[in-house]
Protein backbone atom coordinates (compact mmCIF):
# COMPACT_ATOMS: atom_id res chain seq x y z
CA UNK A 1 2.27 -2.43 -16.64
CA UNK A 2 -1.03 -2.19 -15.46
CA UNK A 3 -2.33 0.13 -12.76
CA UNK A 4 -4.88 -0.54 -10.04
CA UNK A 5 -5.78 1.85 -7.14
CA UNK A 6 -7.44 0.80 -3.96
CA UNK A 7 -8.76 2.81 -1.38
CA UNK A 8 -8.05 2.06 2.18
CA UNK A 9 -8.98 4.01 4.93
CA UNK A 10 -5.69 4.19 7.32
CA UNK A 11 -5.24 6.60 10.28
CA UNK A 12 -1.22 6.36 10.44
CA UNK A 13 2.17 5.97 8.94
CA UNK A 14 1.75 2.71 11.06
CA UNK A 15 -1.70 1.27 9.12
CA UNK A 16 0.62 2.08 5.16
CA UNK A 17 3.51 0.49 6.80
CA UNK A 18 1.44 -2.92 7.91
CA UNK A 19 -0.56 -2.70 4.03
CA UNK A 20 2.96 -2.19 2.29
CA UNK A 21 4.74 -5.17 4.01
CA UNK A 22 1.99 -7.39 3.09
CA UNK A 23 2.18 -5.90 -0.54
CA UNK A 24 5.62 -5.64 -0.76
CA UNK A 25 5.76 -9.49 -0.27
CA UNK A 26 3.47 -10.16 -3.61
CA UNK A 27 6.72 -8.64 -5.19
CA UNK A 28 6.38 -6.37 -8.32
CA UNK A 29 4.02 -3.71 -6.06
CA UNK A 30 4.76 -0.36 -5.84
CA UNK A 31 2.64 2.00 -2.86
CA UNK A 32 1.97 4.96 -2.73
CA UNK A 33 0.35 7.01 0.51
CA UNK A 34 -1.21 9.74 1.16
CA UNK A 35 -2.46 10.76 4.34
């Protein structure tokens, strides 16, 4: 499987949660966060 990171600046638990819904609806994602 291929891996790609992104960088995206978030503030909150609330700014992963928002970017994981939207990638969790691609299907086959898997997130990771640190904040």
């Amino acid at each position: 499987m291929p891996k790609h990171e992104f960088s995206v600046d978030m503030t909150c638990e609330g700014c992963y949660n928002a970017v994981a819904r939207v990638l969790n609806k691609l299907g086959g994602i898997v997130c990771n966060c640190e904040l």
